[in-house]
Protein backbone atom coordinates (compact mmCIF):
# COMPACT_ATOMS: atom_id res chain seq x y z
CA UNK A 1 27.61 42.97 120.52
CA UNK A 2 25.07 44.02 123.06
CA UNK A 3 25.80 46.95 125.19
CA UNK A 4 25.86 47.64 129.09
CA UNK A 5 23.92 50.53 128.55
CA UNK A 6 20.51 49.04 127.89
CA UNK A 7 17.85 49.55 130.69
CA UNK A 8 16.67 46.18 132.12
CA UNK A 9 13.09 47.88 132.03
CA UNK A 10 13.40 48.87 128.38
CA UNK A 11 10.71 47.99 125.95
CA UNK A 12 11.30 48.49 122.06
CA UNK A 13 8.65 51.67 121.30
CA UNK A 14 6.92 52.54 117.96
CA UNK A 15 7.30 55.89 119.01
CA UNK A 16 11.43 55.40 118.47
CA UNK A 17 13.39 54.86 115.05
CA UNK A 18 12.71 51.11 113.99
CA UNK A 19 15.59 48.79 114.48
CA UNK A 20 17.69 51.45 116.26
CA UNK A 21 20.68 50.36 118.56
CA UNK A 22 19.04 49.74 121.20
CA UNK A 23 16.03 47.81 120.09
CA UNK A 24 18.49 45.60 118.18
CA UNK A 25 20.59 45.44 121.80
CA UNK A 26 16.84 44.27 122.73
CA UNK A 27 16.66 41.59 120.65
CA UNK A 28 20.00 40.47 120.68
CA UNK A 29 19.98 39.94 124.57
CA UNK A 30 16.14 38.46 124.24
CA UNK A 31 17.56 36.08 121.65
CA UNK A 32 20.71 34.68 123.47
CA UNK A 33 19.05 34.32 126.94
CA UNK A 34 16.85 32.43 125.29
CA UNK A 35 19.37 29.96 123.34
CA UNK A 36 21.18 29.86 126.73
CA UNK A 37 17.91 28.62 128.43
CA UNK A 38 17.40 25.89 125.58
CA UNK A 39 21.20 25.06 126.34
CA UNK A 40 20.63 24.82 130.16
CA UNK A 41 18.03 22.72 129.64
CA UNK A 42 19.25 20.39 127.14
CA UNK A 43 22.20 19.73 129.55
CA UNK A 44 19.86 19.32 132.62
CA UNK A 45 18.07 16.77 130.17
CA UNK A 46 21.47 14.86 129.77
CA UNK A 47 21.88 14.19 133.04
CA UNK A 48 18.52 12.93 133.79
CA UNK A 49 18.50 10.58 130.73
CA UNK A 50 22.59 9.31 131.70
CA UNK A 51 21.23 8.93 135.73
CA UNK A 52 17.73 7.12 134.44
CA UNK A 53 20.38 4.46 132.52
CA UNK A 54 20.89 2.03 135.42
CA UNK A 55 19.41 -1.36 134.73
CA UNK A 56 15.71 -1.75 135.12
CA UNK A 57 14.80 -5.27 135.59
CA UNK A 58 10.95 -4.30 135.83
CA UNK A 59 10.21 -4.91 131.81
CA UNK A 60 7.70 -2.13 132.59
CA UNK A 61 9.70 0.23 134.03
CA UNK A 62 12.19 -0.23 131.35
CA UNK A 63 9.66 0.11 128.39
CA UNK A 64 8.33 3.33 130.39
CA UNK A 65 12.00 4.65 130.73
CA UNK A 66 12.73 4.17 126.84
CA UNK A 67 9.38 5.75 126.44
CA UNK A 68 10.88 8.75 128.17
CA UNK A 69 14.06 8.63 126.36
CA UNK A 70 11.57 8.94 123.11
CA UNK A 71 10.24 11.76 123.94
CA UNK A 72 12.74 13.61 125.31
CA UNK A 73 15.11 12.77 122.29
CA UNK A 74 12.00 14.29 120.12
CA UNK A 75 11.99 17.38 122.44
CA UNK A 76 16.06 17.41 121.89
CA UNK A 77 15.43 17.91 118.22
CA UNK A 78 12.69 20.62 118.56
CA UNK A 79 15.53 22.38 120.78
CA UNK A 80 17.79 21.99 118.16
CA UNK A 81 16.10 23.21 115.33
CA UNK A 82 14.81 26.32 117.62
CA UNK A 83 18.40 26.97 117.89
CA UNK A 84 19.30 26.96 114.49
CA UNK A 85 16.28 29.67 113.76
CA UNK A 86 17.50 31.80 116.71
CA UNK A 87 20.75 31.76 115.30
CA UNK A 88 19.43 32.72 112.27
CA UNK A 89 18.11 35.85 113.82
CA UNK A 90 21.14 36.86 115.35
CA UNK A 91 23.04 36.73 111.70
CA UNK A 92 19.91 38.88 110.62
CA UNK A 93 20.57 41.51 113.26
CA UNK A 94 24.02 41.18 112.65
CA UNK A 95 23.44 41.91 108.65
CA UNK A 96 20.71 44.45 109.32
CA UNK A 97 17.88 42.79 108.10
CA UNK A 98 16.57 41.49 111.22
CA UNK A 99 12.91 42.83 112.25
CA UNK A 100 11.88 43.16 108.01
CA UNK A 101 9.21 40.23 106.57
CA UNK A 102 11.18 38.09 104.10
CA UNK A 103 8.36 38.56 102.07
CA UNK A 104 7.28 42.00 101.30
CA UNK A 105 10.30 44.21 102.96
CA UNK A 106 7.87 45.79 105.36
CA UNK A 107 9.02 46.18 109.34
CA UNK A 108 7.40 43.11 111.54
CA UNK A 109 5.46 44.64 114.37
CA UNK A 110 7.50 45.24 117.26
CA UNK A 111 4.46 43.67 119.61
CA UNK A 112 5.03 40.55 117.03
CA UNK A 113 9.08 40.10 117.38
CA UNK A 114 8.65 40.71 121.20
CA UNK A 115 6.49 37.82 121.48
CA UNK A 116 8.12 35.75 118.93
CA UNK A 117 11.63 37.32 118.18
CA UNK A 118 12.52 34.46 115.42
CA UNK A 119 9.66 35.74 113.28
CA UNK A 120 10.60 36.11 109.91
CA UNK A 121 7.08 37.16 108.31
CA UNK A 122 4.72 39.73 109.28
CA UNK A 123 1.56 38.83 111.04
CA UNK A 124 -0.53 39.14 107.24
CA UNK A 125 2.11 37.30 105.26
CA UNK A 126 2.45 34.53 107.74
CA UNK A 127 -1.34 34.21 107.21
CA UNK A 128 -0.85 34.01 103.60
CA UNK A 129 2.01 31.72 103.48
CA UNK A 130 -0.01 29.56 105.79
CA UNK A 131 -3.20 29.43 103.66
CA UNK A 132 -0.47 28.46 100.91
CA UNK A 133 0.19 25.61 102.69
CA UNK A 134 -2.77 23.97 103.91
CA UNK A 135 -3.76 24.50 100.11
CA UNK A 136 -1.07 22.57 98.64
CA UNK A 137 -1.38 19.75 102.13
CA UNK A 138 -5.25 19.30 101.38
CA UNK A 139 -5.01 19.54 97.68
């Protein structure tokens, strides 16, 4: 569990131990303020959609409003599939393997996991796996 002792300033350093205490503290906090943010919105998102249910006797309006619903139901399952890969990551710090590409063993850049702290690939083999699959989609 994350610690009160982390600096609000600190930054994860490649001049520090990789995947010490307190850059997995780092992460940990980066990854559930972000699920709670999804959450937060997802809820917010809830009550708009319930509120926007009255009847719409424009057929317009109510074609626009289920147009809405559409899209925000398509958004809903983004969120919920961003969730499941965060929580992902936290099992990863949790088991120690968070921060290594699934592919080759090597430590993801620290510049890379800041920016995208579900990364599970390093920068070069998220390149190749991606060439792997536009191969196999145009082929």
């Amino acid at each position: 569990m994350p610690t009160d002792t982390l600096d609000p300033d600190y930054r994860p350093s490649e001049d520090e131990p990789f995947m010490n205490e307190r850059q997995r503290d780092y992460f940990r906090r980066k990854l559930l303020a972000w699920k709670n943010d999804i959450l937060r919105e997802a809820r917010e998102t809830l009550v708009v959609l319930q509120n926007d249910n009255e009847n719409l006797p424009d057929l317009a309006d109510r074609a626009s409003s289920e147009t809405d619903r559409a899209i925000e139901l398509r958004a809903r399952d983004r969120q919920r599939k961003l969730i499941a890969k965060i929580d992902s990551a936290l099992s990863r710090l949790d088991e120690g393997t968070y921060g290594y590409c699934e592919e080759t063993g090597e430590p993801i850049s620290l510049k890379r996991l800041d920016a995208r702290p579900i990364a599970t690939f390093s920068i070069e083999a998220q390149e190749r796996h991606e060439r792997r699959e536009r191969v196999y989609r145009d082929g």
